[in-house]
PDB file of N, CA and C in Angstrom:
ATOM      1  N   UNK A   1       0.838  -1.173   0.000  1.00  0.00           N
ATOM      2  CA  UNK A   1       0.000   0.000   0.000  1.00  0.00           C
ATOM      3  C   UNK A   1       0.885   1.240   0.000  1.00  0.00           C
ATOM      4  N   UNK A   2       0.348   2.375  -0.737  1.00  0.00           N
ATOM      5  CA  UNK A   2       1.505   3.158  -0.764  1.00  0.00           C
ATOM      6  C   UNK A   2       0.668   4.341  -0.564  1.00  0.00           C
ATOM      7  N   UNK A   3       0.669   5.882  -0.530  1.00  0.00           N
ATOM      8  CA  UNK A   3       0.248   6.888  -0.207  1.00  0.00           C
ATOM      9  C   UNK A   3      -0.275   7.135   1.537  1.00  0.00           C
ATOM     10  N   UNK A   4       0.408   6.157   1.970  1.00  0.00           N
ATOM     11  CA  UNK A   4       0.524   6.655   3.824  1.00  0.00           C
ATOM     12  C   UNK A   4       1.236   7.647   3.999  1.00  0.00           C
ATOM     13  N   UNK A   5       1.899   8.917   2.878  1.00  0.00           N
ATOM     14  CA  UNK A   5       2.749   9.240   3.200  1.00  0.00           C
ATOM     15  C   UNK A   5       1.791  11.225   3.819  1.00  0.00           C
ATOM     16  N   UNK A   6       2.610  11.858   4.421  1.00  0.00           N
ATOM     17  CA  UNK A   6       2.038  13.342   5.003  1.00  0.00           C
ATOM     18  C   UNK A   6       3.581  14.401   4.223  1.00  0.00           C
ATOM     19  N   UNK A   7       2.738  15.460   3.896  1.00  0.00           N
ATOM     20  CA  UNK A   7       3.837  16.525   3.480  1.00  0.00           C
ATOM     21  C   UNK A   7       4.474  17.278   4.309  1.00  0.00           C
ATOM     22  N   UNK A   8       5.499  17.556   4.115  1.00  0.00           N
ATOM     23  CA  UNK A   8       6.223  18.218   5.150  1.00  0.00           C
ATOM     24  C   UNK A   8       6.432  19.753   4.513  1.00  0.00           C
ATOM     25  N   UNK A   9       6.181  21.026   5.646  1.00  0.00           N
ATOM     26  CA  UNK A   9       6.288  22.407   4.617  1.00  0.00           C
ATOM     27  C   UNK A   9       7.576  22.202   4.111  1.00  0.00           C
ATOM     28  N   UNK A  10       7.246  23.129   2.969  1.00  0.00           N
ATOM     29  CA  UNK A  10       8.813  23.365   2.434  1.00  0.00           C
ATOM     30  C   UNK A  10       8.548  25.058   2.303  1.00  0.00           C
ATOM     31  N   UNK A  11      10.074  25.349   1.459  1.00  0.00           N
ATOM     32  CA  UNK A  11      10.158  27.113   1.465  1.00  0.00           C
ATOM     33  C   UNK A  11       9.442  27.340  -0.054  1.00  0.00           C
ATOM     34  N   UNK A  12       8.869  28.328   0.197  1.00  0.00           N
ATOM     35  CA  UNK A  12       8.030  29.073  -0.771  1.00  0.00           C
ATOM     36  C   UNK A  12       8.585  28.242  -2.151  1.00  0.00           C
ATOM     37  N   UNK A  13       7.588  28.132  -3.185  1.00  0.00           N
ATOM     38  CA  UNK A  13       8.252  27.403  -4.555  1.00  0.00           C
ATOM     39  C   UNK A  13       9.092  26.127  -4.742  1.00  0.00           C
ATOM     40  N   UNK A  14       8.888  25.399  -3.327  1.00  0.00           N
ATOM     41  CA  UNK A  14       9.277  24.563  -3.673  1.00  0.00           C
ATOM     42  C   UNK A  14       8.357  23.244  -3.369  1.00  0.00           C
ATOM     43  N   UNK A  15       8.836  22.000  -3.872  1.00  0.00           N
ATOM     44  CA  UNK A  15       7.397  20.628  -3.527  1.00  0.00           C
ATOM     45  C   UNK A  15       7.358  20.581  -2.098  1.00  0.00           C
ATOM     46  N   UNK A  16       6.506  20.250  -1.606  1.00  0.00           N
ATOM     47  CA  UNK A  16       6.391  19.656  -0.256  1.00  0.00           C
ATOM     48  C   UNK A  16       6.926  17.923  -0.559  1.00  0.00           C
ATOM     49  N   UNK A  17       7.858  17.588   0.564  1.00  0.00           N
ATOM     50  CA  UNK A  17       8.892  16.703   0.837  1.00  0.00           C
ATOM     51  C   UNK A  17       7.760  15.436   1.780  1.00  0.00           C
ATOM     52  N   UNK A  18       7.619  14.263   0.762  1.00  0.00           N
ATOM     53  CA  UNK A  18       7.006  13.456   1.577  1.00  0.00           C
ATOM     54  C   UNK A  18       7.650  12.679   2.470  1.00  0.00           C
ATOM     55  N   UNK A  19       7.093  12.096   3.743  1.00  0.00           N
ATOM     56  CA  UNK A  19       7.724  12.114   4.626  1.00  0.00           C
ATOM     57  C   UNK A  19       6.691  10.694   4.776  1.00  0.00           C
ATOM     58  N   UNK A  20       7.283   9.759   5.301  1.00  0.00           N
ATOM     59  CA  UNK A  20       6.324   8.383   5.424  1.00  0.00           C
ATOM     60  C   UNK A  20       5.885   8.309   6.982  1.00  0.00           C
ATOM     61  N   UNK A  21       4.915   8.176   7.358  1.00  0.00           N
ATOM     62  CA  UNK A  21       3.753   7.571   8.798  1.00  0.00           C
ATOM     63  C   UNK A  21       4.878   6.785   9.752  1.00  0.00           C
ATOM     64  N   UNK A  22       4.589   6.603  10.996  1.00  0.00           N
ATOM     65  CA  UNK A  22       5.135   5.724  11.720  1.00  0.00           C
ATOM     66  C   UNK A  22       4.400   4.759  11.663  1.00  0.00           C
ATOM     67  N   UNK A  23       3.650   4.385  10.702  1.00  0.00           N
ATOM     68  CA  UNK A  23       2.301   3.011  10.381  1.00  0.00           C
ATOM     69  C   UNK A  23       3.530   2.542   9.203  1.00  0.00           C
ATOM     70  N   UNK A  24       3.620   3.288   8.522  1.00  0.00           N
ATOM     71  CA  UNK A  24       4.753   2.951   7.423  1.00  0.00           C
ATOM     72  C   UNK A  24       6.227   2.841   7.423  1.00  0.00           C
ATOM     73  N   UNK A  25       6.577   3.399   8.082  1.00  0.00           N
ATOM     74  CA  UNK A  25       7.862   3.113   8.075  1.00  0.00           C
ATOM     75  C   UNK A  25       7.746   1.286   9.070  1.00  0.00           C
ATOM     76  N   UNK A  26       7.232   1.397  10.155  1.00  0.00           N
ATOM     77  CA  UNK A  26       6.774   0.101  10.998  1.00  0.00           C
ATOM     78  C   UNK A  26       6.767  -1.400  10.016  1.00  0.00           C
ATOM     79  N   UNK A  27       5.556  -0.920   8.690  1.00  0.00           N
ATOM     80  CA  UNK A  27       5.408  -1.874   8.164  1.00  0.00           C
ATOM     81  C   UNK A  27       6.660  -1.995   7.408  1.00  0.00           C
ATOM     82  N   UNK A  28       7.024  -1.653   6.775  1.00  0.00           N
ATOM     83  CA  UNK A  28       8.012  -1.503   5.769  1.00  0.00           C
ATOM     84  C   UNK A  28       9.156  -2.143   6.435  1.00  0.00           C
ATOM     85  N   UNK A  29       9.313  -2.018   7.667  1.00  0.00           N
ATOM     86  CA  UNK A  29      10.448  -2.225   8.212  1.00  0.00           C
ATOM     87  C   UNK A  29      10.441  -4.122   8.784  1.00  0.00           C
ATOM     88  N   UNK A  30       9.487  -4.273   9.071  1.00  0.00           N
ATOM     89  CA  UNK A  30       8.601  -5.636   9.649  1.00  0.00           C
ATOM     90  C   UNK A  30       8.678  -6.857   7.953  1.00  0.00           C
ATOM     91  N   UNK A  31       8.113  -5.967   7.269  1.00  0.00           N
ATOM     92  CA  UNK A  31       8.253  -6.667   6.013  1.00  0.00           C
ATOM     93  C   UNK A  31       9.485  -7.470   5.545  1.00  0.00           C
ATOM     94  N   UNK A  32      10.654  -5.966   5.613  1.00  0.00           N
ATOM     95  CA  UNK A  32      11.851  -6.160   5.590  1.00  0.00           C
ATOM     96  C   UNK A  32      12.863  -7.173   6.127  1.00  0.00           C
ATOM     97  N   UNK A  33      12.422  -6.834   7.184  1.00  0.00           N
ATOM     98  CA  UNK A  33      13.158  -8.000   8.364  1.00  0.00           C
ATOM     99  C   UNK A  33      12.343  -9.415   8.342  1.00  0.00           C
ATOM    100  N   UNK A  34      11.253  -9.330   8.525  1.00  0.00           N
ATOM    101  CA  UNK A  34      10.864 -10.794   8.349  1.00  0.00           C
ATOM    102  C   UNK A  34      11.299 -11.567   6.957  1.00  0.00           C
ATOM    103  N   UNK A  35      11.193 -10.829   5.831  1.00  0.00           N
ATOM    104  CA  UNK A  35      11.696 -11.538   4.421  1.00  0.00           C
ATOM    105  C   UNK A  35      12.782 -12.113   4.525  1.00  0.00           C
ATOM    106  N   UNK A  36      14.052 -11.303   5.101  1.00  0.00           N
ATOM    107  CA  UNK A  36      15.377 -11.141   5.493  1.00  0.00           C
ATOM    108  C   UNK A  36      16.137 -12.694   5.886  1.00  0.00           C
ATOM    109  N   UNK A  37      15.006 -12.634   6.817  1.00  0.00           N
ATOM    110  CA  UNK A  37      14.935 -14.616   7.800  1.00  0.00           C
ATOM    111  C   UNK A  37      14.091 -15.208   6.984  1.00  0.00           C
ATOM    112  N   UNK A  38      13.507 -15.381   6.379  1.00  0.00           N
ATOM    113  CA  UNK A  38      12.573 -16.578   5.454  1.00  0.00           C
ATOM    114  C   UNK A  38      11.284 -16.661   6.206  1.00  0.00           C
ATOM    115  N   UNK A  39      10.902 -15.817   6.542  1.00  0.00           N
ATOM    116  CA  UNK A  39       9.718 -16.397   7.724  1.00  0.00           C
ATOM    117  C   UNK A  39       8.230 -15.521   7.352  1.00  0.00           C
ATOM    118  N   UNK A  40       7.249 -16.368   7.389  1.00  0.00           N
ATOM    119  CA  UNK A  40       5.952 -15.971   6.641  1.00  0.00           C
ATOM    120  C   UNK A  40       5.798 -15.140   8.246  1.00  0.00           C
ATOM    121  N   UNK A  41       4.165 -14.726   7.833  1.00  0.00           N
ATOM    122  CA  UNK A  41       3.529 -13.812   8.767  1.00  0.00           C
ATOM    123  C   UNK A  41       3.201 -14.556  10.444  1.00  0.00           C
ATOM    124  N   UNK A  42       3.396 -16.210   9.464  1.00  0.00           N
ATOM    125  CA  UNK A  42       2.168 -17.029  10.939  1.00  0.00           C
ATOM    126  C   UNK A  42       3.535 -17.048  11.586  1.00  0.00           C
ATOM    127  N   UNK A  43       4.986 -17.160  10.899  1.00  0.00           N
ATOM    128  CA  UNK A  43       5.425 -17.766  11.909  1.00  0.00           C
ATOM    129  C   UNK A  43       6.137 -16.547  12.965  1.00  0.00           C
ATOM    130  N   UNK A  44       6.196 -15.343  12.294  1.00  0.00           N
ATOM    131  CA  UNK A  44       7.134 -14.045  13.132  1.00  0.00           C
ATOM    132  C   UNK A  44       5.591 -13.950  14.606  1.00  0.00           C
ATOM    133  N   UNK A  45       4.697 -14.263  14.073  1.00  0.00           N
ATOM    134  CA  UNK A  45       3.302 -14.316  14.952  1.00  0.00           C
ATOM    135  C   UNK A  45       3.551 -15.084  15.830  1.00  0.00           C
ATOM    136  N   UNK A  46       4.049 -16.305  15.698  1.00  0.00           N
ATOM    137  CA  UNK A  46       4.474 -16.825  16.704  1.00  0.00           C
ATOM    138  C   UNK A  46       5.370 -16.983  17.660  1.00  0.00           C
ATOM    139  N   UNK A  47       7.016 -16.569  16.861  1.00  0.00           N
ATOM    140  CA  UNK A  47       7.776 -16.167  17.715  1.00  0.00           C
ATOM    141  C   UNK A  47       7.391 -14.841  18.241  1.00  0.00           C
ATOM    142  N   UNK A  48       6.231 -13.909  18.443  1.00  0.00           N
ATOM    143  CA  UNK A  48       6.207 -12.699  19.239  1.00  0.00           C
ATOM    144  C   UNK A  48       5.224 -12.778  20.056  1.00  0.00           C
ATOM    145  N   UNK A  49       4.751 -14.486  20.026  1.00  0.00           N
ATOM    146  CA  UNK A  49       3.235 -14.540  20.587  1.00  0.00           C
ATOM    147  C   UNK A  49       1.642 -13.311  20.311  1.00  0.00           C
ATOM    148  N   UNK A  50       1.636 -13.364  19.053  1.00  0.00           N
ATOM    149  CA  UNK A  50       0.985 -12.631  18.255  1.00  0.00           C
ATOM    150  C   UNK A  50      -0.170 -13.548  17.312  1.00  0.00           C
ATOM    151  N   UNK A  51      -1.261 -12.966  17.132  1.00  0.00           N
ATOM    152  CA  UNK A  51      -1.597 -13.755  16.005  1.00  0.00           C
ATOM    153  C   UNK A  51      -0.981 -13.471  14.625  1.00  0.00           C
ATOM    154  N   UNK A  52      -0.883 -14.627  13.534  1.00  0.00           N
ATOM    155  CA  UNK A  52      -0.896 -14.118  12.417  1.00  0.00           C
ATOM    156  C   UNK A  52      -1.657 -13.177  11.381  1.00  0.00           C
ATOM    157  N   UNK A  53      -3.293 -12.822  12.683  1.00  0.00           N
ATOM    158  CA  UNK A  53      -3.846 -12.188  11.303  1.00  0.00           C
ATOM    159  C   UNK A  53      -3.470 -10.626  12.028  1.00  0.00           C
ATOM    160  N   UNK A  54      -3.020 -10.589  13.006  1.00  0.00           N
ATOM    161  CA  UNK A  54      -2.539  -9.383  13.763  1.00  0.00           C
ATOM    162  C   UNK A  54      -1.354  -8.652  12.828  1.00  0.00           C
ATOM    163  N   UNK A  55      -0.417  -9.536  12.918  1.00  0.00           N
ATOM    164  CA  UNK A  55       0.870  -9.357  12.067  1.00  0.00           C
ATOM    165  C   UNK A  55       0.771  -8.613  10.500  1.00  0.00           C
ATOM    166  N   UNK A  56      -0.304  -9.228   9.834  1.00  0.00           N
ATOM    167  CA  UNK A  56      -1.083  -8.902   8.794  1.00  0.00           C
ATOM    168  C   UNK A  56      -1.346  -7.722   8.194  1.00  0.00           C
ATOM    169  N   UNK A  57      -2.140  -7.597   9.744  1.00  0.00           N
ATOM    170  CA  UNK A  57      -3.171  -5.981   9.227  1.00  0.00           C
ATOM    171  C   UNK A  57      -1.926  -5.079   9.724  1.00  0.00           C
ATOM    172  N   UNK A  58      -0.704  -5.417  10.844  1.00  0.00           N
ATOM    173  CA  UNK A  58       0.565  -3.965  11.080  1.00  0.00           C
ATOM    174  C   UNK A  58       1.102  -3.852  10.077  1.00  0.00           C
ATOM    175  N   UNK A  59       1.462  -4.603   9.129  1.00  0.00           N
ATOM    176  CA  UNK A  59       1.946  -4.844   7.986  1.00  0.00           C
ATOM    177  C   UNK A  59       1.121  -4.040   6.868  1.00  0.00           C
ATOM    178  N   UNK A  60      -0.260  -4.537   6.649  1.00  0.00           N
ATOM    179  CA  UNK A  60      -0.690  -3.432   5.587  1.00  0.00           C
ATOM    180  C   UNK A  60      -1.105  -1.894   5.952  1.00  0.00           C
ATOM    181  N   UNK A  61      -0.864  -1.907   7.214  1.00  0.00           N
ATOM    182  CA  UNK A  61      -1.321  -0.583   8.068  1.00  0.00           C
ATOM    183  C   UNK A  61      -2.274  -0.336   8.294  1.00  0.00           C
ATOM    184  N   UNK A  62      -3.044  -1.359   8.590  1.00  0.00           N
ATOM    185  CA  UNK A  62      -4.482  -1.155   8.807  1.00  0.00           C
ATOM    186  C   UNK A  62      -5.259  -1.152  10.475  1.00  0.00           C
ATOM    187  N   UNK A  63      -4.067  -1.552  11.387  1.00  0.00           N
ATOM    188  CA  UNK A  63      -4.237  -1.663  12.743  1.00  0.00           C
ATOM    189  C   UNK A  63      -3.140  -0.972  13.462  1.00  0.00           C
ATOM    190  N   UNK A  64      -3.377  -0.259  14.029  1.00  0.00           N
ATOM    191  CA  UNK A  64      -2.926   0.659  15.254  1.00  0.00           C
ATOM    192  C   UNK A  64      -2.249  -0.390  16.512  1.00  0.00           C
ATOM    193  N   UNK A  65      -0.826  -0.580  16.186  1.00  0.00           N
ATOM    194  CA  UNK A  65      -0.334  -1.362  17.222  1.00  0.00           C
ATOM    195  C   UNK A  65       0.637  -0.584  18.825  1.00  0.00           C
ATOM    196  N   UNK A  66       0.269  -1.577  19.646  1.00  0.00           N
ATOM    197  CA  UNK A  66       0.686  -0.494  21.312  1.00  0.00           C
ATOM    198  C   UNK A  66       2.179  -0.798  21.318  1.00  0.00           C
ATOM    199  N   UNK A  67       2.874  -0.384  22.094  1.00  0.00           N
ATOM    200  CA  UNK A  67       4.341  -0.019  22.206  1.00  0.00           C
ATOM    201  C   UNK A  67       4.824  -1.464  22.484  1.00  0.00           C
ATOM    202  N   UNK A  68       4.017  -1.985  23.690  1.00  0.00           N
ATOM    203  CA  UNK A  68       4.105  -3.321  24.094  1.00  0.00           C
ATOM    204  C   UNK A  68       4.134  -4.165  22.965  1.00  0.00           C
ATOM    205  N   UNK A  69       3.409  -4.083  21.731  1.00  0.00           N
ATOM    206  CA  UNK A  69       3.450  -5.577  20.812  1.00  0.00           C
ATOM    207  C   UNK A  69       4.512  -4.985  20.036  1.00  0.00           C
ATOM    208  N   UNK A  70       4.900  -3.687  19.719  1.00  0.00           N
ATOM    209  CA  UNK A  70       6.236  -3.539  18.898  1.00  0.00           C
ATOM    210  C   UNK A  70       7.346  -3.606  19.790  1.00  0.00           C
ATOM    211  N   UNK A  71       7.127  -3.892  20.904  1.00  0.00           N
ATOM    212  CA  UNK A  71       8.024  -4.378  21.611  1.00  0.00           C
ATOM    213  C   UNK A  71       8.681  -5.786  21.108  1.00  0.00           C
ATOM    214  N   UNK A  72       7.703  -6.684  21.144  1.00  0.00           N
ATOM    215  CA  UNK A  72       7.419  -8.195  21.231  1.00  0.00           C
ATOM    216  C   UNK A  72       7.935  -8.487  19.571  1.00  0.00           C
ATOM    217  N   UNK A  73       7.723  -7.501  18.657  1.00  0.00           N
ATOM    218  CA  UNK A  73       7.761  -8.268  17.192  1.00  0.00           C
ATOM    219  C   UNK A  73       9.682  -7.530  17.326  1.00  0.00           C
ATOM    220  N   UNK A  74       9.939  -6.829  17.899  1.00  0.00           N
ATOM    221  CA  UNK A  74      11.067  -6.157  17.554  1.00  0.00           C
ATOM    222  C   UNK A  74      11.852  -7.278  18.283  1.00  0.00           C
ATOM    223  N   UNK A  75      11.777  -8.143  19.475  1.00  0.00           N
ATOM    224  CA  UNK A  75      12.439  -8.962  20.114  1.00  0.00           C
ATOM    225  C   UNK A  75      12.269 -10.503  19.303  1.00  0.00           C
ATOM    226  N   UNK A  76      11.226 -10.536  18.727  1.00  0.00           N
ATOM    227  CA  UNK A  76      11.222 -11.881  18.255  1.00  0.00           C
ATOM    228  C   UNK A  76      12.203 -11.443  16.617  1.00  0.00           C
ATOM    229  N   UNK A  77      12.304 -10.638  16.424  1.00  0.00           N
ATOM    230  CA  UNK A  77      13.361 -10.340  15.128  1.00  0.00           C
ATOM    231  C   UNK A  77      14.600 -10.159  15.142  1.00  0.00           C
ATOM    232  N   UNK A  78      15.022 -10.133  16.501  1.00  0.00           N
ATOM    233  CA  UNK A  78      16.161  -9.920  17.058  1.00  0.00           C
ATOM    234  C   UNK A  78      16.733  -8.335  16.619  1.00  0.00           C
ATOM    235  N   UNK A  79      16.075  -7.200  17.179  1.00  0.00           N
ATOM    236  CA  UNK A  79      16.304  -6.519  16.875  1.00  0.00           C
ATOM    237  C   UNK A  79      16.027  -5.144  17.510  1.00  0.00           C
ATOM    238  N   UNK A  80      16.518  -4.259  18.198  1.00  0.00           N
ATOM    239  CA  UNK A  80      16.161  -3.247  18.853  1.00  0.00           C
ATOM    240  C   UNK A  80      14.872  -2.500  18.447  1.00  0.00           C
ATOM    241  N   UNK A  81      13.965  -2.213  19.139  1.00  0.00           N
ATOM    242  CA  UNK A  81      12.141  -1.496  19.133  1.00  0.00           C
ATOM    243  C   UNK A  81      12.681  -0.176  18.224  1.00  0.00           C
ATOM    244  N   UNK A  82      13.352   0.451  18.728  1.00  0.00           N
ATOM    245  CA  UNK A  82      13.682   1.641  17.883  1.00  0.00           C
ATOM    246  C   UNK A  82      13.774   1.399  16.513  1.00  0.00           C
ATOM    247  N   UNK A  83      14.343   0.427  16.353  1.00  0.00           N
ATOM    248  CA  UNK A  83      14.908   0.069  14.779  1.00  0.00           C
ATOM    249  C   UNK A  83      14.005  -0.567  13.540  1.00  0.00           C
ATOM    250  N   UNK A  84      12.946  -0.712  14.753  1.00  0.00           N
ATOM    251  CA  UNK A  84      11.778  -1.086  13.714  1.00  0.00           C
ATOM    252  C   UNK A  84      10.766   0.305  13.525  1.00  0.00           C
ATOM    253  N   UNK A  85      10.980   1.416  13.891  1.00  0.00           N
ATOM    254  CA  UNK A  85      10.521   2.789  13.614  1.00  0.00           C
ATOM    255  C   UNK A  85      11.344   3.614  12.757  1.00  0.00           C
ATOM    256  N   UNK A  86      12.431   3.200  12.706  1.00  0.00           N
ATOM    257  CA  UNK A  86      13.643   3.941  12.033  1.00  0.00           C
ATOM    258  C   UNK A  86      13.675   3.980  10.617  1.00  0.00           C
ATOM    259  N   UNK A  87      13.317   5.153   9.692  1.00  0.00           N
ATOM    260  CA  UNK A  87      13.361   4.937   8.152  1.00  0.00           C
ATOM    261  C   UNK A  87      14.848   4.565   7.572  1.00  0.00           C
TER     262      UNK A  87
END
């Protein structure tokens, strides 16, 4: 899915600079890393004790996830919470 993105001002005459969601950068980043290891949706779901259809909808950005489960998917990826927010 693409157009999650918000404009950022710019100076007079020039484009506004898109800037991607923390829904998007999240997914994008989740995508990334799970491909990375070979591992479908059910199974990163399981190493984070998550469902798979949970995993799903953070992924297409369609669910609003709490600090606590990007906690949980960032540890089952082996990988610092920050770094799964990080463009």
């Amino acid at each position: 899915m693409c157009g999650d993105f918000r404009a950022m001002p710019r100076a007079a005459g020039q484009p506004p600079k898109l800037v991607p969601t923390a829904r998007e950068v999240l997914a994008i980043n989740m995508i990334r890393l799970r491909a990375d290891r070979g591992w479908s949706q059910e199974v990163l779901g399981f190493e984070a004790g998550l469902h798979r259809t949970f995993i799903a909808h953070v992924e297409r950005r369609v669910r609003n996830v709490s600090l606590d489960n990007i906690e949980r998917i960032a540890k089952a990826l082996g990988v610092e919470t920050y770094e799964l927010l990080k463009p």
